[in-house]
N, C-alpha and C. Protein backbone atom coordinates (compact mmCIF):
# COMPACT_ATOMS: atom_id res chain seq x y z
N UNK A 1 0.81 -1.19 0.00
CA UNK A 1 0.00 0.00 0.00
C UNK A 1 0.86 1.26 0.00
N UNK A 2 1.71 1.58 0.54
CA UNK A 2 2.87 2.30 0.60
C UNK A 2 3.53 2.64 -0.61
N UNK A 3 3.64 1.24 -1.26
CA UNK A 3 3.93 1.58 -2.64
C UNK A 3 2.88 1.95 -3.91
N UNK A 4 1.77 2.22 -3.43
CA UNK A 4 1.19 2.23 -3.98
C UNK A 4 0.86 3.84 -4.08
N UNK A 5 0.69 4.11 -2.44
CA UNK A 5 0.33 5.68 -2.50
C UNK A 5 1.85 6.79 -2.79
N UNK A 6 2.71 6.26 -3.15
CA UNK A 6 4.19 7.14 -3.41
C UNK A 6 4.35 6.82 -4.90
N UNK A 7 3.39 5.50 -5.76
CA UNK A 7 3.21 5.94 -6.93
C UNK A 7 2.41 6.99 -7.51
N UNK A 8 1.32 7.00 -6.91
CA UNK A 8 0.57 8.03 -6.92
C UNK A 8 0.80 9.43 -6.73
N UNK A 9 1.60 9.27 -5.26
CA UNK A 9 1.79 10.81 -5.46
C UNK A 9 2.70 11.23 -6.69
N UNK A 10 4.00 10.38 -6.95
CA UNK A 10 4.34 10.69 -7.86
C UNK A 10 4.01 11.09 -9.62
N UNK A 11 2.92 10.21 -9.81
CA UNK A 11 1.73 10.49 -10.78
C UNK A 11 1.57 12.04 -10.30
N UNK A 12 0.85 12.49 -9.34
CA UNK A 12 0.30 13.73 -9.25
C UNK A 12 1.44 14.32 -9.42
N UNK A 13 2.16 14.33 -8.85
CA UNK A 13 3.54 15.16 -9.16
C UNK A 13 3.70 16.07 -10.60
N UNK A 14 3.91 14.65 -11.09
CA UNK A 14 4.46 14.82 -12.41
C UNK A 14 3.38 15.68 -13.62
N UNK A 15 1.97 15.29 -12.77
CA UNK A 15 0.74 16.21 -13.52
C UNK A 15 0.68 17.44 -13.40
N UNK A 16 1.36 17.81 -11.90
CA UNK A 16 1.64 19.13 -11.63
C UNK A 16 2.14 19.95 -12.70
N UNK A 17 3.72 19.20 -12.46
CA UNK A 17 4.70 19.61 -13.41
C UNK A 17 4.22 20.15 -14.85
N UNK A 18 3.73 19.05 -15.42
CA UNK A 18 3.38 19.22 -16.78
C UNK A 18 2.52 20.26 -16.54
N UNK A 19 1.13 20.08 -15.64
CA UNK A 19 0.33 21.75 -15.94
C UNK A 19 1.05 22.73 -16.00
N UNK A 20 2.08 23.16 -14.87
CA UNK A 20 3.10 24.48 -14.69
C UNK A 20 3.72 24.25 -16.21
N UNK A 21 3.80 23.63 -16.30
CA UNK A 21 5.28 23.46 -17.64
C UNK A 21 4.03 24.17 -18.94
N UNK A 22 2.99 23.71 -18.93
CA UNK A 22 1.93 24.29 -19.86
C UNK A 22 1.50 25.41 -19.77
N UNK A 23 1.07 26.01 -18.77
CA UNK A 23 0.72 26.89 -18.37
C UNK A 23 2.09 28.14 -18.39
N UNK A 24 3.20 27.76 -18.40
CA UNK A 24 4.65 28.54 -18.47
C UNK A 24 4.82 28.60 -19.70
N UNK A 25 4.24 27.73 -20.62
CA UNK A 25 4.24 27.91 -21.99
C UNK A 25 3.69 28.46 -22.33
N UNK A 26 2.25 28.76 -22.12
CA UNK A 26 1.30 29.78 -22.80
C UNK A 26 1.46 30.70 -22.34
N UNK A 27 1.96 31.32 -21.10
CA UNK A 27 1.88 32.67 -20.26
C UNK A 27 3.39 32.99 -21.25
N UNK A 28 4.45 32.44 -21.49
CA UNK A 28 5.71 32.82 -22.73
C UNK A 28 4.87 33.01 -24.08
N UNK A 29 3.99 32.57 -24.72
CA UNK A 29 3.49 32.75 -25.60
C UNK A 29 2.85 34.06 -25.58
N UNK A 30 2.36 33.94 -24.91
CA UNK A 30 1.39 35.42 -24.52
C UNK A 30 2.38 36.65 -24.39
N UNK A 31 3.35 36.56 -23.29
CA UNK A 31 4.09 37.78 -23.62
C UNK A 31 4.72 38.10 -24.88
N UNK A 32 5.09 37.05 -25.62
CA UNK A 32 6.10 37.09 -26.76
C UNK A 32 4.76 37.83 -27.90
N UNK A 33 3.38 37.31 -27.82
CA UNK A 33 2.61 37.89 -28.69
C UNK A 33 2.37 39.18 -28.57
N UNK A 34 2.15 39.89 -27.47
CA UNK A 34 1.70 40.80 -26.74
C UNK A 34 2.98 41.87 -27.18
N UNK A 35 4.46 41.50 -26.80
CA UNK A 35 5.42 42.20 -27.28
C UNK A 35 5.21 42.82 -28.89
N UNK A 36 5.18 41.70 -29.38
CA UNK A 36 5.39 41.88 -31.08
C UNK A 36 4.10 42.81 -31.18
N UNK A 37 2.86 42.57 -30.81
CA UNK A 37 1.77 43.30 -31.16
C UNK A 37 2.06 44.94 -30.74
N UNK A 38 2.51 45.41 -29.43
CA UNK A 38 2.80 46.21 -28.78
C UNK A 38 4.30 47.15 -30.11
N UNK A 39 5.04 46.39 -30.64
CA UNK A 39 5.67 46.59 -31.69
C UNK A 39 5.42 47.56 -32.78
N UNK A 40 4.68 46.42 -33.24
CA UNK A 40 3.52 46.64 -34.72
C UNK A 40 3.15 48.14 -34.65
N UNK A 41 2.11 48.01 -33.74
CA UNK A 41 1.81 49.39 -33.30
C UNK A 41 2.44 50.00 -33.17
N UNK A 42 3.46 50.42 -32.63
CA UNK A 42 4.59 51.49 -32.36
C UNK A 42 5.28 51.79 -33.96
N UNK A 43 5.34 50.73 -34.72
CA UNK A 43 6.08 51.04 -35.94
C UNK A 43 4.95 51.63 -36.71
N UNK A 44 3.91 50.66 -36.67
CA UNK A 44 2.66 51.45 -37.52
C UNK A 44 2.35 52.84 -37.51
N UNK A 45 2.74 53.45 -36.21
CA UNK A 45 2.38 54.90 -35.84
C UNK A 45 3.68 56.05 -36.34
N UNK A 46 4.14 55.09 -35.85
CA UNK A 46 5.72 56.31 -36.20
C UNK A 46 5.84 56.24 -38.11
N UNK A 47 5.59 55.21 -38.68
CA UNK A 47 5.56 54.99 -40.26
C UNK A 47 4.42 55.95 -40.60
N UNK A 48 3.06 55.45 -40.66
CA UNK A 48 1.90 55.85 -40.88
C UNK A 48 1.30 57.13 -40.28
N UNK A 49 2.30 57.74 -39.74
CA UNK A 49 2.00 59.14 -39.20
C UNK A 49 1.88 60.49 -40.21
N UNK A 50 2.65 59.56 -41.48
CA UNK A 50 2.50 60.77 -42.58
C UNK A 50 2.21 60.15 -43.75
N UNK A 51 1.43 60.35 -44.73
CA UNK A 51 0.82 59.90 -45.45
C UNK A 51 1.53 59.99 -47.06
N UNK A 52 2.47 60.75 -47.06
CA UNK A 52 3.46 60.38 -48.09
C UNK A 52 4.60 61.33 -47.37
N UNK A 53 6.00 61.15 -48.17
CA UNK A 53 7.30 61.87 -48.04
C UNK A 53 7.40 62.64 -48.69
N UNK A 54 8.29 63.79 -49.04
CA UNK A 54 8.52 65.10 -49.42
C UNK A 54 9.75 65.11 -50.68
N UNK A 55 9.94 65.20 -51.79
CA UNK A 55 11.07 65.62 -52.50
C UNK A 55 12.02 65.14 -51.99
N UNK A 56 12.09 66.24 -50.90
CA UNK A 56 13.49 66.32 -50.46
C UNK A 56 13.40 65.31 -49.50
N UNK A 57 12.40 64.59 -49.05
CA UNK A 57 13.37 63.46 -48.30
C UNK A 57 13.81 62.27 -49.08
N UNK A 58 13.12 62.56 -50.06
CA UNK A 58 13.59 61.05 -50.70
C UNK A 58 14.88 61.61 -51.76
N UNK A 59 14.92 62.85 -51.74
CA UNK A 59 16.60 63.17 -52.14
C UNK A 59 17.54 63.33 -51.45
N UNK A 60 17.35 63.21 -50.00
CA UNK A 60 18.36 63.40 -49.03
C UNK A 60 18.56 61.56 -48.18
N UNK A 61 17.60 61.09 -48.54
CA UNK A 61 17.84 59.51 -48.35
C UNK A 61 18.39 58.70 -49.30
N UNK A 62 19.48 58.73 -49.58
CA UNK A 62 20.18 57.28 -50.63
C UNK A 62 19.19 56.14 -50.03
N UNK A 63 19.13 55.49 -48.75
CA UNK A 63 18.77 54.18 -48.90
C UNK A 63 17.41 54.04 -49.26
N UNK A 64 17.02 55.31 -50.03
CA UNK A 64 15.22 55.09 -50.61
C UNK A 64 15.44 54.63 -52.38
N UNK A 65 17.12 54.43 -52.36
CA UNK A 65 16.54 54.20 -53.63
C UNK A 65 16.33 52.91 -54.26
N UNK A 66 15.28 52.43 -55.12
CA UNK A 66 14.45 51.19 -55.23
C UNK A 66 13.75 50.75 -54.58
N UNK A 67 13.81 51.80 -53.61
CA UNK A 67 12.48 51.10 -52.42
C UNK A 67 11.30 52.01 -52.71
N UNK A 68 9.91 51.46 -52.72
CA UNK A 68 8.85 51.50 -52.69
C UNK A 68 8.25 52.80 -51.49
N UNK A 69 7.92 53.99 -52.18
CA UNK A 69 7.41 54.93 -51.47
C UNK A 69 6.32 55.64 -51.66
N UNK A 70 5.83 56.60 -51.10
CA UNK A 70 4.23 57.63 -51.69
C UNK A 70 4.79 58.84 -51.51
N UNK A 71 4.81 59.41 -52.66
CA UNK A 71 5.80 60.60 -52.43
C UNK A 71 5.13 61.71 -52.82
N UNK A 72 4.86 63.50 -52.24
CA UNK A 72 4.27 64.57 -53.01
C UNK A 72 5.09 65.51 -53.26
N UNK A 73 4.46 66.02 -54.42
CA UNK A 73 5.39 67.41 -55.16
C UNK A 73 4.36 68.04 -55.90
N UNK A 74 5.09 69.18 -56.51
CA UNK A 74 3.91 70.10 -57.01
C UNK A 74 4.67 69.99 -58.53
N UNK A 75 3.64 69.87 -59.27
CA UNK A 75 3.65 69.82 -60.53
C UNK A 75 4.29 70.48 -61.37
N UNK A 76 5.50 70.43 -62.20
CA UNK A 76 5.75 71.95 -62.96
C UNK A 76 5.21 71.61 -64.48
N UNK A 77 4.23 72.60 -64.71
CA UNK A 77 3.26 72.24 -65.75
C UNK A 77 4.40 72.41 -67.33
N UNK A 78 5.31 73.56 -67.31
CA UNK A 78 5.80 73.42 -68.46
C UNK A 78 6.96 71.75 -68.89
N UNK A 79 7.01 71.32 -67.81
CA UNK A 79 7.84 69.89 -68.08
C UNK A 79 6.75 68.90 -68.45
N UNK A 80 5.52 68.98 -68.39
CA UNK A 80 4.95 67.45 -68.68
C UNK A 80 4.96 67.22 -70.12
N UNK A 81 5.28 65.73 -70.07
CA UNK A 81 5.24 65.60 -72.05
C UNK A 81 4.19 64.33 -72.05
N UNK A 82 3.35 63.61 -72.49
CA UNK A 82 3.11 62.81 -73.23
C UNK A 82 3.28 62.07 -74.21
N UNK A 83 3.28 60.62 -74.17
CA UNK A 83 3.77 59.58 -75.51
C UNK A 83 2.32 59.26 -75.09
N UNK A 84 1.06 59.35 -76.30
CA UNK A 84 -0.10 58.86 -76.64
C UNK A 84 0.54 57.34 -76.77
N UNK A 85 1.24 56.77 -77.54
CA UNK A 85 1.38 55.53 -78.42
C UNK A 85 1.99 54.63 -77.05
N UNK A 86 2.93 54.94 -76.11
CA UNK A 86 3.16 53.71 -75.30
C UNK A 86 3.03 54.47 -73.87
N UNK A 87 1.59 55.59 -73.46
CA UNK A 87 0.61 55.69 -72.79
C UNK A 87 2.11 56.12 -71.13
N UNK A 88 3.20 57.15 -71.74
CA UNK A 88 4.04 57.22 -71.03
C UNK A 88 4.13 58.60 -70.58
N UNK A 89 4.00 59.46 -69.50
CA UNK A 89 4.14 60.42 -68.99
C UNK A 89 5.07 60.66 -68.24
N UNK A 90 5.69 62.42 -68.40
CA UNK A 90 6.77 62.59 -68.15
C UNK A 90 6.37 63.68 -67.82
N UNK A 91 7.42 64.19 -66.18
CA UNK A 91 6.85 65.46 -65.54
C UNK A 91 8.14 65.71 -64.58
N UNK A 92 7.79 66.74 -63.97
CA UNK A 92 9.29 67.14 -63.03
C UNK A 92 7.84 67.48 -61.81
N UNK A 93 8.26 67.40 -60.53
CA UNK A 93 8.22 68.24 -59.18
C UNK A 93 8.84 68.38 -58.65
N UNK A 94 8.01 69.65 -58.01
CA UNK A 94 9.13 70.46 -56.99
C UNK A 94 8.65 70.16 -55.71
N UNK A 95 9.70 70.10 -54.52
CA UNK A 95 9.20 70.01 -53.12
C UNK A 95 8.64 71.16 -52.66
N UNK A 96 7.09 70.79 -51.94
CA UNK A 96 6.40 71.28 -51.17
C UNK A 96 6.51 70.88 -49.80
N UNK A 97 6.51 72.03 -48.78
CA UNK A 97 6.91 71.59 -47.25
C UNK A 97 5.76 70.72 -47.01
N UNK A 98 6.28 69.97 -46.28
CA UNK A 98 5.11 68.97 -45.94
C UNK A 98 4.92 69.21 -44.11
N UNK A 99 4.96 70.95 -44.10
CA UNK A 99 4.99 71.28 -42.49
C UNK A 99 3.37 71.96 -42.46
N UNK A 100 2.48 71.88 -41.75
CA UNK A 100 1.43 71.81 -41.52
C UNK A 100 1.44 73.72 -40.94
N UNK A 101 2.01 73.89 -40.01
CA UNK A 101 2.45 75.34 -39.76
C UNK A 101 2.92 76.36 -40.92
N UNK A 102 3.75 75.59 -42.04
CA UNK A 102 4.61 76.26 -42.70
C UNK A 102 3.23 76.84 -43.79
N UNK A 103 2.68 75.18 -43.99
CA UNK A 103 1.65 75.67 -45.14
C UNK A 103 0.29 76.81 -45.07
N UNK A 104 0.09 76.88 -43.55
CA UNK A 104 -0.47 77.98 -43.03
C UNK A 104 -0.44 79.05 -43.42
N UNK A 105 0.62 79.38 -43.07
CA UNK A 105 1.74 80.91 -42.80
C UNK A 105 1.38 81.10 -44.55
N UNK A 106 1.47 80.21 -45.26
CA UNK A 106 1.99 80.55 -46.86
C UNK A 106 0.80 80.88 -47.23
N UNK A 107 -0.36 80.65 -46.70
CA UNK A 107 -2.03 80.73 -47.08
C UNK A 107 -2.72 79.91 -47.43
N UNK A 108 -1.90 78.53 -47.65
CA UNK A 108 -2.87 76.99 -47.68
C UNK A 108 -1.61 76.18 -48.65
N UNK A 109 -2.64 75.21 -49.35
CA UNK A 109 -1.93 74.22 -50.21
C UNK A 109 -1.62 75.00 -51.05
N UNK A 110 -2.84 75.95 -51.68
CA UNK A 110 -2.80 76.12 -53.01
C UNK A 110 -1.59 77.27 -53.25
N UNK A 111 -1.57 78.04 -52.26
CA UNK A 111 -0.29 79.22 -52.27
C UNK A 111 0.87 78.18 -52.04
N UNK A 112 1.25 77.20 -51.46
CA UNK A 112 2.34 76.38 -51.15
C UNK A 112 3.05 75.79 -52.66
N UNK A 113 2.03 75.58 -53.11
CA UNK A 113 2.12 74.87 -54.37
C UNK A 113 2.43 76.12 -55.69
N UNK A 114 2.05 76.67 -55.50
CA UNK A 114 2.79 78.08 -56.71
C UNK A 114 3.80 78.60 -56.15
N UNK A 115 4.00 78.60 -54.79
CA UNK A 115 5.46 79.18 -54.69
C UNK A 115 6.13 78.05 -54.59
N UNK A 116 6.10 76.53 -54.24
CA UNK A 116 7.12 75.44 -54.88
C UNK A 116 7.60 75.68 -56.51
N UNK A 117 6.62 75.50 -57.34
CA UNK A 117 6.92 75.70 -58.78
C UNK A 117 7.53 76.45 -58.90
N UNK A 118 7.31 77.61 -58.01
CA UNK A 118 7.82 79.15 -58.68
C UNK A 118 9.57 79.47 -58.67
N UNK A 119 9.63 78.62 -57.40
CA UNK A 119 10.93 78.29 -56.45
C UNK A 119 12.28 78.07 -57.09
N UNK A 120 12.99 78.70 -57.50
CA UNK A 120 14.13 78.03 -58.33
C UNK A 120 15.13 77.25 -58.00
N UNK A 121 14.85 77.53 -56.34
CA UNK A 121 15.97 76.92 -55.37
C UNK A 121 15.15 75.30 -54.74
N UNK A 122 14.10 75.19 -54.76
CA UNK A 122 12.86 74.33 -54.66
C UNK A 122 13.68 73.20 -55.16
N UNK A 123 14.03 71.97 -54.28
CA UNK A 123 14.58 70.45 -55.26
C UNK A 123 13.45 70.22 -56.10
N UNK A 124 13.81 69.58 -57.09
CA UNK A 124 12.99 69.04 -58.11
C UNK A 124 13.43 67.32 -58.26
N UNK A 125 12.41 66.63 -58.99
CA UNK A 125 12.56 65.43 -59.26
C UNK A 125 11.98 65.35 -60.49
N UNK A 126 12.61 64.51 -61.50
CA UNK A 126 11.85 64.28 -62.66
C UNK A 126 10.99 62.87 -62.63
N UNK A 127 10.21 62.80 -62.95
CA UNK A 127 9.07 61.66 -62.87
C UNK A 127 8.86 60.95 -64.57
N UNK A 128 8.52 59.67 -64.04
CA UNK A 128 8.10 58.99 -65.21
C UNK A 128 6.81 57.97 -65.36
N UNK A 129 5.66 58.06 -65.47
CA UNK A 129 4.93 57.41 -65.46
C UNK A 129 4.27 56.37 -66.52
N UNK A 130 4.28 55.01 -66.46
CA UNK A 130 4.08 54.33 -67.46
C UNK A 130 2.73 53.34 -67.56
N UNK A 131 2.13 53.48 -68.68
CA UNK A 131 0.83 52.30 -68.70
C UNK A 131 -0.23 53.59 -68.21
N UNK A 132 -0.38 54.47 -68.47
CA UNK A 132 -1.47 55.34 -67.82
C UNK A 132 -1.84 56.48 -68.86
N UNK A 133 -3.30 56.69 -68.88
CA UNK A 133 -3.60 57.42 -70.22
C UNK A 133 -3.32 58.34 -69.24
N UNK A 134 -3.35 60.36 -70.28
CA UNK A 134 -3.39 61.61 -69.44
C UNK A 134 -4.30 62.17 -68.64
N UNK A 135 -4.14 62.32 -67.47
CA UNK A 135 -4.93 62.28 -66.61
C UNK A 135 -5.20 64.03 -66.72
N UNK A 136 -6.55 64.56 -66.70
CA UNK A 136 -7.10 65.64 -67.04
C UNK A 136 -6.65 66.58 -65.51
N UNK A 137 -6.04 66.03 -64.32
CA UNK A 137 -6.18 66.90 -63.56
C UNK A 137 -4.05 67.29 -63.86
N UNK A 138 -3.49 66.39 -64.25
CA UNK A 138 -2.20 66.76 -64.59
C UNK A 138 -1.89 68.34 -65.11
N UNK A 139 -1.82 69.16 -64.13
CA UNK A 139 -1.52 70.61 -65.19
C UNK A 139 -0.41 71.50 -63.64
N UNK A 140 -0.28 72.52 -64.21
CA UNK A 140 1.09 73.18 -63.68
C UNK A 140 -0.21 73.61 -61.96
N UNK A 141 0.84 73.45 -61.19
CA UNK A 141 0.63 73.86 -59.96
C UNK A 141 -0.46 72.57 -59.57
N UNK A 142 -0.14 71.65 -59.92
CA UNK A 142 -1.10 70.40 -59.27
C UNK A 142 -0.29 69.54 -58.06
N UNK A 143 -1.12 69.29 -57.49
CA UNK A 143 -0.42 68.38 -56.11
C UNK A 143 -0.34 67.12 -56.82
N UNK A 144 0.93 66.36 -56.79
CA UNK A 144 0.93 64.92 -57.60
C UNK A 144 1.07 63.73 -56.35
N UNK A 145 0.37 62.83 -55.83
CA UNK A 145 0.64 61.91 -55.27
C UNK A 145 1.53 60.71 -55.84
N UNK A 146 2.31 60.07 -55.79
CA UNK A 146 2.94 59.13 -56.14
C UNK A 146 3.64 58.06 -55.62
N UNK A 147 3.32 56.86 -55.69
CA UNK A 147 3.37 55.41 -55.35
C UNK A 147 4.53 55.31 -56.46
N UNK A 148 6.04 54.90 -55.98
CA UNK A 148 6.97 54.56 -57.11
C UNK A 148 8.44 54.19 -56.38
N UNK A 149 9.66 54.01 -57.33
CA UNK A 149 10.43 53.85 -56.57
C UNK A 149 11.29 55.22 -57.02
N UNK A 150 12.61 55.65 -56.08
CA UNK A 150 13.26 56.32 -56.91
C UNK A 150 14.53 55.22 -57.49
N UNK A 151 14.55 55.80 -58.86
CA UNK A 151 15.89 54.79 -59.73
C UNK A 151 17.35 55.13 -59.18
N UNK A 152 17.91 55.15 -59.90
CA UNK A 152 19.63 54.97 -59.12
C UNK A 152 20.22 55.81 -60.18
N UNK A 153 19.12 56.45 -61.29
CA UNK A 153 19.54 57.67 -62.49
C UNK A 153 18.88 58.85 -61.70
N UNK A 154 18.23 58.80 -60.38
CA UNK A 154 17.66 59.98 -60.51
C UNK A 154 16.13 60.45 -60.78
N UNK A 155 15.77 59.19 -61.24
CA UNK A 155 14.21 59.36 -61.97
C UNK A 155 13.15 58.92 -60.62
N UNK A 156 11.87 59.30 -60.57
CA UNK A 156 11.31 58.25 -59.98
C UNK A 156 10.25 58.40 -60.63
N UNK A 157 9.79 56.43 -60.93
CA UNK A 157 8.91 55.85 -61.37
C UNK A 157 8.27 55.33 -60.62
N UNK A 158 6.98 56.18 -61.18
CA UNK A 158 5.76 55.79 -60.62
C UNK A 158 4.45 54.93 -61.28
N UNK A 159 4.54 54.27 -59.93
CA UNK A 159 3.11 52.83 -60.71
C UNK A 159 1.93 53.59 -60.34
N UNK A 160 1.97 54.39 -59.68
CA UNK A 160 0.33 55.16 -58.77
C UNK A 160 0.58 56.35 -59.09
N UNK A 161 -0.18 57.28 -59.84
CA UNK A 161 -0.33 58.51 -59.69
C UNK A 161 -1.84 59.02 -59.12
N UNK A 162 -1.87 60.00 -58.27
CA UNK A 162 -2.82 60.62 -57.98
C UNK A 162 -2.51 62.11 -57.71
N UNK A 163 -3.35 62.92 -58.10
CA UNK A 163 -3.17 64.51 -57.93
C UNK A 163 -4.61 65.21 -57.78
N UNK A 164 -3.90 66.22 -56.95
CA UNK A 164 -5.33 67.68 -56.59
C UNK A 164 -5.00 68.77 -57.16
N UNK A 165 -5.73 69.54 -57.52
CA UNK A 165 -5.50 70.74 -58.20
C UNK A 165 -6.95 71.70 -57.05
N UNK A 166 -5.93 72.10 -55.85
CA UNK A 166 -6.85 72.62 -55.10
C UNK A 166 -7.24 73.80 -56.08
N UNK A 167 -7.15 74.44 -56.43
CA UNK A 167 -7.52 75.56 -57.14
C UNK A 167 -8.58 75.40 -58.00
N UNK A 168 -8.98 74.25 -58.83
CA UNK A 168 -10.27 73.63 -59.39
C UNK A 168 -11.31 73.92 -58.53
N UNK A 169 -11.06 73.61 -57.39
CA UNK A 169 -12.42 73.57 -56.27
C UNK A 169 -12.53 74.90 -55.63
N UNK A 170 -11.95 75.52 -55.32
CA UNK A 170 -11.70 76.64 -54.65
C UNK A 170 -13.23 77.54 -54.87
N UNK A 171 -13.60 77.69 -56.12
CA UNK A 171 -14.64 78.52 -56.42
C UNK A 171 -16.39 77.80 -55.80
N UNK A 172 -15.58 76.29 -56.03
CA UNK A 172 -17.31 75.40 -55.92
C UNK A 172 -17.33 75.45 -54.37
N UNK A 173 -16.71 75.62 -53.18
CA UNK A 173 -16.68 76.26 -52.16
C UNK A 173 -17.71 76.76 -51.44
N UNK A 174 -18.92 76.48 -51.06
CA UNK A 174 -20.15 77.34 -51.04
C UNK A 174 -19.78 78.30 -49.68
N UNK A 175 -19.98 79.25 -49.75
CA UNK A 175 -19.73 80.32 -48.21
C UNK A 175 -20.31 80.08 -47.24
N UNK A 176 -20.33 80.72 -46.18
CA UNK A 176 -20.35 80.38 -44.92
C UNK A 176 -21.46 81.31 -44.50
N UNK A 177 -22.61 80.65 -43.67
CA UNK A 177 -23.95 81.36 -43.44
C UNK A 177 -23.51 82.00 -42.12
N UNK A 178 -23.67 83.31 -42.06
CA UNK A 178 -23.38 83.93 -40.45
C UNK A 178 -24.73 84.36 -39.80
C-alpha cells in the first residue's frame, strides 16, 4: 500500500509539473505575442503618421533608392510631355513643405504649391509614369501623389499617380452662413 500511495503521489507530481510546464508555456506565448503586437503598433504609428514623403526626403535619403514609397510634389506644368502611343508620362516636381504650420503661414496648399513651382531653389525630381492614359487633372501647380520607386539615375517611377488641383475647387466652395 505504501507503494502504492508514493506511486501516486508521484503520478500527481508529475501532472503538476506538466500543468506548470503548460501553463509557463502559454503565459511565454502570450508575452512574446503581446510584445510583437505592442511593436507593430509602435512602428505602424511612427511609419503611418504621414501619409506620403517630401522631395526632399527622398533626395536626401540614398537608402530610398528602389524602395517602394508615396511621395508629393507640385507639378511643374511646363515639363509634362506625353507619348499617346506607349501611354508614357513625363513630368518634373518640386518640393512642397510637408509642415502643416509652414503651409499655413503661406495661405494653404494652393499658395504652397505656386510658390514650390515658382521656387528656383525648390529640389525638383523628374518623374516617369508608365501604362497610364493623361490624366485631365495633370496641369502646372497640381499636387501629384505618387506610389513609385526612386531609380539609381535619378528618376522616380511611378506605378500610382494621384493629384489635386486645389484651385479647381476653390470657387465650388459654397460660403459660410453667419
Amino acid at each position: 500500500m505504501t507503494q502504492t500511495l508514493s506511486w501516486e503521489k508521484a503520478q500527481v507530481a508529475q501532472k503538476l509539473q506538466r500543468g506548470v510546464s503548460v501553463r509557463a508555456r502559454f503565459a511565454a506565448l502570450g508575452i512574446v505575442l503581446l510584445g510583437a503586437l505592442i511593436v507593430a503598433l509602435l512602428v505602424g504609428t511612427l511609419t503611418a503618421g504621414r501619409f506620403f514623403i517630401s522631395v526632399n526626403d527622398v533626395l536626401s535619403r540614398p537608402e530610398l533608392v528602389g524602395q517602394t514609397v508615396r511621395m508629393t510634389g507640385a507639378v511643374i506644368g511646363e515639363s509634362i510631355r506625353f507619348d499617346p502611343d506607349t501611354q508614357t508620362i513625363r513630368f518634373t516636381v518640386a518640393h512642397i513643405t510637408d509642415k502643416i504650420g509652414e503651409l499655413e503661414a503661406l495661405g494653404g496648399l494652393a499658395r504652397a504649391l505656386h510658390l514650390a513651382v515658382n521656387d528656383p531653389t525648390a529640389n525638383r525630381l523628374p518623374v516617369i509614369v508608365r501604362n497610364q492614359p493623361m490624366p485631365d487633372l495633370l496641369q502646372n501647380e497640381a499636387q501629384a501623389i505618387l506610389t513609385g520607386r526612386l531609380g539609381s539615375d535619378g528618376i522616380f517611377y511611378a506605378d500610382e499617380l494621384q493629384l489635386k488641383c486645389p484651385s479647381r475647387y476653390e470657387s465650388a466652395v459654397p460660403e459660410q452662413a453667419e
